[in-house]
N, C-alpha and C. Protein backbone atom coordinates (compact mmCIF):
# COMPACT_ATOMS: atom_id res chain seq x y z
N UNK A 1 22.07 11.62 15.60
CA UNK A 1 21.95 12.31 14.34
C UNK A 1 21.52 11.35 13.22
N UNK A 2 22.06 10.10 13.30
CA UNK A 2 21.76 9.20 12.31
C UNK A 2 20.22 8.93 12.32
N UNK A 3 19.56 8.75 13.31
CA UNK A 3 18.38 8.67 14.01
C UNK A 3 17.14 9.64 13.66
N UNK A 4 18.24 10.99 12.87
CA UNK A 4 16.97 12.04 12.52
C UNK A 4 17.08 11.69 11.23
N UNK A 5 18.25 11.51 10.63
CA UNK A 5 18.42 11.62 8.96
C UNK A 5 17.45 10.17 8.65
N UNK A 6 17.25 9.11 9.34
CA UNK A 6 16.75 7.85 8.99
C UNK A 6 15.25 8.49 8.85
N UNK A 7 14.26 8.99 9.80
CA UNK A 7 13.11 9.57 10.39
C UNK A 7 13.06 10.54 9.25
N UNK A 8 13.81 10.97 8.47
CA UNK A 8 13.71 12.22 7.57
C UNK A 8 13.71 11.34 6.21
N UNK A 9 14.20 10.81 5.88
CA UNK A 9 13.87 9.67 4.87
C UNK A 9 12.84 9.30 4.49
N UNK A 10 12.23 8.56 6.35
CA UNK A 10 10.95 7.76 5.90
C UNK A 10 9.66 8.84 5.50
N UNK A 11 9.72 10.13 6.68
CA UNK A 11 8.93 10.52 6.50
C UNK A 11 8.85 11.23 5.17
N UNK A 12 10.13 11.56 3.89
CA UNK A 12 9.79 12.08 2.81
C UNK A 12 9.65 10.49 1.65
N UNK A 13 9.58 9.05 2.27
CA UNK A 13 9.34 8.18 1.54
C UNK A 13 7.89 8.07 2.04
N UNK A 14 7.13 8.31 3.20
CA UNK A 14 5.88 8.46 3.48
C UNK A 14 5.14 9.31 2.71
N UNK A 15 5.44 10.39 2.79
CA UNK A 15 5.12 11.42 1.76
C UNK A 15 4.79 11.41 0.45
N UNK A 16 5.94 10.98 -0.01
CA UNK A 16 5.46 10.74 -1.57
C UNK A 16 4.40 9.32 -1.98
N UNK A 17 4.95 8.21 -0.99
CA UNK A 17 3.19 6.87 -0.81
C UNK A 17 1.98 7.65 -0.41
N UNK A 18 1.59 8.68 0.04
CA UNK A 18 0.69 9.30 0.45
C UNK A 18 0.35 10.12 -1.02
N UNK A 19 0.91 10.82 -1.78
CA UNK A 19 0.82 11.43 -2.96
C UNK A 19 -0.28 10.60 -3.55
N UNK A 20 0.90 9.32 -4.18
CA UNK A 20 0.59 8.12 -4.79
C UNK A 20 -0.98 7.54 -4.41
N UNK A 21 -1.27 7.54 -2.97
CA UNK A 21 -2.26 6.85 -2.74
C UNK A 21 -3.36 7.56 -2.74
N UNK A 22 -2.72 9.23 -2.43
CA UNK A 22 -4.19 9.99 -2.93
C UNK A 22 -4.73 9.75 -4.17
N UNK A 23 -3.90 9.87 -5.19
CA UNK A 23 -3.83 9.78 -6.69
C UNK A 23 -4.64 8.56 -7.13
N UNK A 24 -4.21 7.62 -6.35
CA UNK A 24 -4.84 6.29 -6.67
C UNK A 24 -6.26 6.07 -5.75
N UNK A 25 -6.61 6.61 -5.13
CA UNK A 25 -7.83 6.62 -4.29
C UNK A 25 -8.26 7.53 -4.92
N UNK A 26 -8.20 8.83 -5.86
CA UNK A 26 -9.29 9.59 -6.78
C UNK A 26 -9.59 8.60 -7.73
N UNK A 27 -9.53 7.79 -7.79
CA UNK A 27 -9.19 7.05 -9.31
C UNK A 27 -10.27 6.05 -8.85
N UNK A 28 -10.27 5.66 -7.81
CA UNK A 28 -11.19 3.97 -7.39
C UNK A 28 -12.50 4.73 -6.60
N UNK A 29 -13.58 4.13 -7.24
CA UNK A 29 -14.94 4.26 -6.98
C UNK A 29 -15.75 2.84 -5.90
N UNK A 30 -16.87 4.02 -4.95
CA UNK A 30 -17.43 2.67 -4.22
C UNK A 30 -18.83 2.97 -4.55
N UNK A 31 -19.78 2.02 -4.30
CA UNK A 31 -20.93 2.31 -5.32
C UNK A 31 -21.93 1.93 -4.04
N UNK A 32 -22.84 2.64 -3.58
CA UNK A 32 -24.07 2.39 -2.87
C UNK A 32 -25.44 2.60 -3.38
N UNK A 33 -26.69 1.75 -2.86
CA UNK A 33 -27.94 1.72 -3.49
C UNK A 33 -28.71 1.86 -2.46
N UNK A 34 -29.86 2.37 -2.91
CA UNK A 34 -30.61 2.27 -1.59
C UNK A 34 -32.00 1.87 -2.39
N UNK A 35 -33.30 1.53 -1.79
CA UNK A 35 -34.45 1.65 -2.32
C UNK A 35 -34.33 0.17 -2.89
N UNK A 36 -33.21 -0.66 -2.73
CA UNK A 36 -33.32 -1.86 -3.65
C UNK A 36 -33.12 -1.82 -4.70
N UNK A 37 -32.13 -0.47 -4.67
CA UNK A 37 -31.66 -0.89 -6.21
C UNK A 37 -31.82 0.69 -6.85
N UNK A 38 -32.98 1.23 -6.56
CA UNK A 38 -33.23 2.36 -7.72
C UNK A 38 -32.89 2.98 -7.33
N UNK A 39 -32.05 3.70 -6.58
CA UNK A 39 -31.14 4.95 -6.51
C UNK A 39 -30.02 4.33 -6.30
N UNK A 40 -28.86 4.73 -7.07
CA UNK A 40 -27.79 4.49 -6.84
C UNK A 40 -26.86 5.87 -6.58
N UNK A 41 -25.79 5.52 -5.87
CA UNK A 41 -24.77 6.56 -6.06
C UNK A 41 -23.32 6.13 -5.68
N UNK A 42 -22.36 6.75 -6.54
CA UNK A 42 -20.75 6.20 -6.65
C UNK A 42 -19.89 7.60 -6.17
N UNK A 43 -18.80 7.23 -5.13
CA UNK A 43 -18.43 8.16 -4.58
C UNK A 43 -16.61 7.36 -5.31
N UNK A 44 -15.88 8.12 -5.19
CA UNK A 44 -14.49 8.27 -5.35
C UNK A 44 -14.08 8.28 -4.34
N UNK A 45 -12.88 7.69 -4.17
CA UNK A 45 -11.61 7.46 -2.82
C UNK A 45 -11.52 9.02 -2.39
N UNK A 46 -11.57 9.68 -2.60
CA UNK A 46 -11.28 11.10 -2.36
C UNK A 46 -12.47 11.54 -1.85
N UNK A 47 -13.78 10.61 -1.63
CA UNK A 47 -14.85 11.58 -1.07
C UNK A 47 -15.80 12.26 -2.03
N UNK A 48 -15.35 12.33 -3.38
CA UNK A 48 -16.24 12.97 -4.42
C UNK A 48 -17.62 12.37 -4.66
N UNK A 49 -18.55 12.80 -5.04
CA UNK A 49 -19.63 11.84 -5.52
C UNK A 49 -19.23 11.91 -7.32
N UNK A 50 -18.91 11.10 -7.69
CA UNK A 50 -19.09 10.74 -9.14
C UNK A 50 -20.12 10.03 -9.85
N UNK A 51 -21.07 9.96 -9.13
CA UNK A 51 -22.04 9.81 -10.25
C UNK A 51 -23.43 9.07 -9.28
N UNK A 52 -24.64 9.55 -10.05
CA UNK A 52 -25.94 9.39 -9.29
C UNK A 52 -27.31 8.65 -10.37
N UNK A 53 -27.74 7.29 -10.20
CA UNK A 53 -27.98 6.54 -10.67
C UNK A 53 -29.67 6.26 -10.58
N UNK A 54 -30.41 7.04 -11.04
CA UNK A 54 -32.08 6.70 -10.34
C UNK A 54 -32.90 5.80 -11.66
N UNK A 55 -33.52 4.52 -10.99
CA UNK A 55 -34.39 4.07 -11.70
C UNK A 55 -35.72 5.07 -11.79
N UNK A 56 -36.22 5.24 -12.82
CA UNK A 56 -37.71 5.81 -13.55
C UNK A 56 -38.44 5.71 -12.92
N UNK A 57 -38.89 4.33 -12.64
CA UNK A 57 -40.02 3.62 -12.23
C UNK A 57 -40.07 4.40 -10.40
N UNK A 58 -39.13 5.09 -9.72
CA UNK A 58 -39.13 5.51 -8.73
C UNK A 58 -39.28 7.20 -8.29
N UNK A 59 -39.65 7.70 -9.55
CA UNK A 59 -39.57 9.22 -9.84
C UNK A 59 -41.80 9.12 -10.04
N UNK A 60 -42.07 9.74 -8.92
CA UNK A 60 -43.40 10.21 -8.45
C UNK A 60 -43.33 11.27 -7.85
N UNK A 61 -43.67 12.36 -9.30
CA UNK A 61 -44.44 13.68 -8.56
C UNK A 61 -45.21 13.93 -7.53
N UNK A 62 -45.91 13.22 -6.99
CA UNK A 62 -46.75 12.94 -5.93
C UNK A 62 -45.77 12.52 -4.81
N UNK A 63 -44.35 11.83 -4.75
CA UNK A 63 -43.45 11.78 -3.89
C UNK A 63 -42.04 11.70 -3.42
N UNK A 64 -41.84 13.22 -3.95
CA UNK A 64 -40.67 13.91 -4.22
C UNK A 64 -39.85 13.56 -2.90
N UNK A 65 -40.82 13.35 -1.78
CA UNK A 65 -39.90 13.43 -0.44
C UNK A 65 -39.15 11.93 -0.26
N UNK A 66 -39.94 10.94 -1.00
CA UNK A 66 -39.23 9.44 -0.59
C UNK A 66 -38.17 9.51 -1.80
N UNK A 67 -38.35 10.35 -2.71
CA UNK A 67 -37.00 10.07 -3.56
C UNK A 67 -35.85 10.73 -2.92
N UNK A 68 -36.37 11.88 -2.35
CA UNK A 68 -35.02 12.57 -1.96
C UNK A 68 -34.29 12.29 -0.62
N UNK A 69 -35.05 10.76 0.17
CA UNK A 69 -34.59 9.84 1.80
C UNK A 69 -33.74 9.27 0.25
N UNK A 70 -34.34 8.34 -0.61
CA UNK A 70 -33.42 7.48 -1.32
C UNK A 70 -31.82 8.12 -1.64
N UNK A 71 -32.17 9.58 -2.19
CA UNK A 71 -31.14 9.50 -3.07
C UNK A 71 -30.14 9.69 -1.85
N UNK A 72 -30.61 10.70 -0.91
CA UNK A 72 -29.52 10.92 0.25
C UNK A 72 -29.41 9.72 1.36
N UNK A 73 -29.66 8.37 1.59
CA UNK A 73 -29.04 7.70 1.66
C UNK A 73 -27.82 6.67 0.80
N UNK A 74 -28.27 6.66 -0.58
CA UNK A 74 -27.84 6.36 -1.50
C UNK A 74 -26.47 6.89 -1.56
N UNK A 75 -26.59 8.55 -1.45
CA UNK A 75 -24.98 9.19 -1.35
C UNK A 75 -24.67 9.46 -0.10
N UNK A 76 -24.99 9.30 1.24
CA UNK A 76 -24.39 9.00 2.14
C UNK A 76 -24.08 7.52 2.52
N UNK A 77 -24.54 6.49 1.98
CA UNK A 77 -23.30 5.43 2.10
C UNK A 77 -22.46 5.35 1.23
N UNK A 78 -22.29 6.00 0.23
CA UNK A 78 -21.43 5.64 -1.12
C UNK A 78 -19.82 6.68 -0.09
N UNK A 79 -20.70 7.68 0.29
CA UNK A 79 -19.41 8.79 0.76
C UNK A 79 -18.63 7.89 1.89
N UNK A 80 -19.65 7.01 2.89
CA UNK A 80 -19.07 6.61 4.38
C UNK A 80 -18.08 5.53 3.29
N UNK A 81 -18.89 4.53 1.93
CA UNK A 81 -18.20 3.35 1.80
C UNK A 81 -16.77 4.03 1.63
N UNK A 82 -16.74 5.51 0.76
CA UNK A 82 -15.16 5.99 0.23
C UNK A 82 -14.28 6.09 1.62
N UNK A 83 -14.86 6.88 2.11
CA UNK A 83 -13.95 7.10 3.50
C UNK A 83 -13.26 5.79 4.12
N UNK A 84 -13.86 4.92 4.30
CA UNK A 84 -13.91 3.44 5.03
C UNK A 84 -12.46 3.00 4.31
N UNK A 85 -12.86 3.06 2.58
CA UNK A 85 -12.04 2.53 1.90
C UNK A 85 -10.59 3.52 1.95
N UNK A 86 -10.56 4.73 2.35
CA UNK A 86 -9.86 5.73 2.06
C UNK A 86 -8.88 5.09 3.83
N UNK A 87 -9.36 4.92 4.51
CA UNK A 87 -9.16 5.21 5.54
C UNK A 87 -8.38 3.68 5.96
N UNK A 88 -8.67 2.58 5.38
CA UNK A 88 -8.25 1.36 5.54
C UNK A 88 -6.58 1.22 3.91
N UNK A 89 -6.92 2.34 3.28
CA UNK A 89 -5.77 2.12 2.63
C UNK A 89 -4.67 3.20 3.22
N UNK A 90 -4.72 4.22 3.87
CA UNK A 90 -3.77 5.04 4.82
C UNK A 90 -3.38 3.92 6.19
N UNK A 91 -4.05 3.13 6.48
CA UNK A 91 -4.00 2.48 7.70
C UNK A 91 -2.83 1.79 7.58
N UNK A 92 -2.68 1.20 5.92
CA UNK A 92 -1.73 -0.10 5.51
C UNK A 92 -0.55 0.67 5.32
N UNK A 93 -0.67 2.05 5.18
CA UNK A 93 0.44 2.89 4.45
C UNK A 93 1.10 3.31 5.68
N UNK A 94 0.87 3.13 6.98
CA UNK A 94 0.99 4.25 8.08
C UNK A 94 1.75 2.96 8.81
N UNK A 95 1.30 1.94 8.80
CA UNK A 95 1.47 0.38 9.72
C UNK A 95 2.95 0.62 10.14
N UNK A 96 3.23 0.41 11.07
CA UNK A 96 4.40 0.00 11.57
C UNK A 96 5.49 0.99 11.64
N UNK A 97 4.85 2.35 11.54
CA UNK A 97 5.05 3.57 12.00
C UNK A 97 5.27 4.62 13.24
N UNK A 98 4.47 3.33 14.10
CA UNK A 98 4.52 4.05 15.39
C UNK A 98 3.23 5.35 15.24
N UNK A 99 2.46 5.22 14.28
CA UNK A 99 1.88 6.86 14.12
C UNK A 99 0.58 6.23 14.48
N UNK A 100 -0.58 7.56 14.89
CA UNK A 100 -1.88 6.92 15.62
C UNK A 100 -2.39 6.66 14.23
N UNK A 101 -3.72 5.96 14.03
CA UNK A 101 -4.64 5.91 12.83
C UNK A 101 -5.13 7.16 12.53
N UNK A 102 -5.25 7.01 11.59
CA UNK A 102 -6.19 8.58 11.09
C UNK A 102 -7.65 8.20 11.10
């Protein structure tokens, strides 16, 4: 019995570090570029895209299609960098848990 009440503890002291770390992972931004620079894009710990960054000099009517490889690589590494980061700060939170990785 002591054995469940301990396990019932951690997992409502897990719980609320998990709150916390969501909270604090909306909050921290990872920033990817592509094109060398002229497209940028910043994703949030949470997966959000917060914000999308295009140099001028890379905006040609004549080639709408290489801006739009830029920008969507641009926000698909910014999303993989959040996850990565999202996923390596649950890892530290979970450690020594006995629980699989997420």
């Amino acid at each position: 019995m002591v054995n469940i009440l301990k396990m019932m503890k951690q997992a409502a002291s897990m719980q609320k570090n998990m709150e916390t770390l969501q909270a604090d992972l909306a909050g921290r931004t990872v920033e990817f570029s592509s094109g060398g620079g002229m497209v940028t894009a910043v994703a949030r710990g949470d997966g959000t895209v917060a914000e999308i960054r295009i140099d001028p000099k890379v905006v040609d009517p004549a080639d709408v299609e290489m801006l739009q490889d830029l920008v969507l690589a641009a926000v698909d590494g910014a999303i993989k960098g959040a996850r990565d980061m999202a996923a390596a700060e649950m890892a530290k939170l979970t450690s020594g848990l006995g629980l699989p990785s997420m």
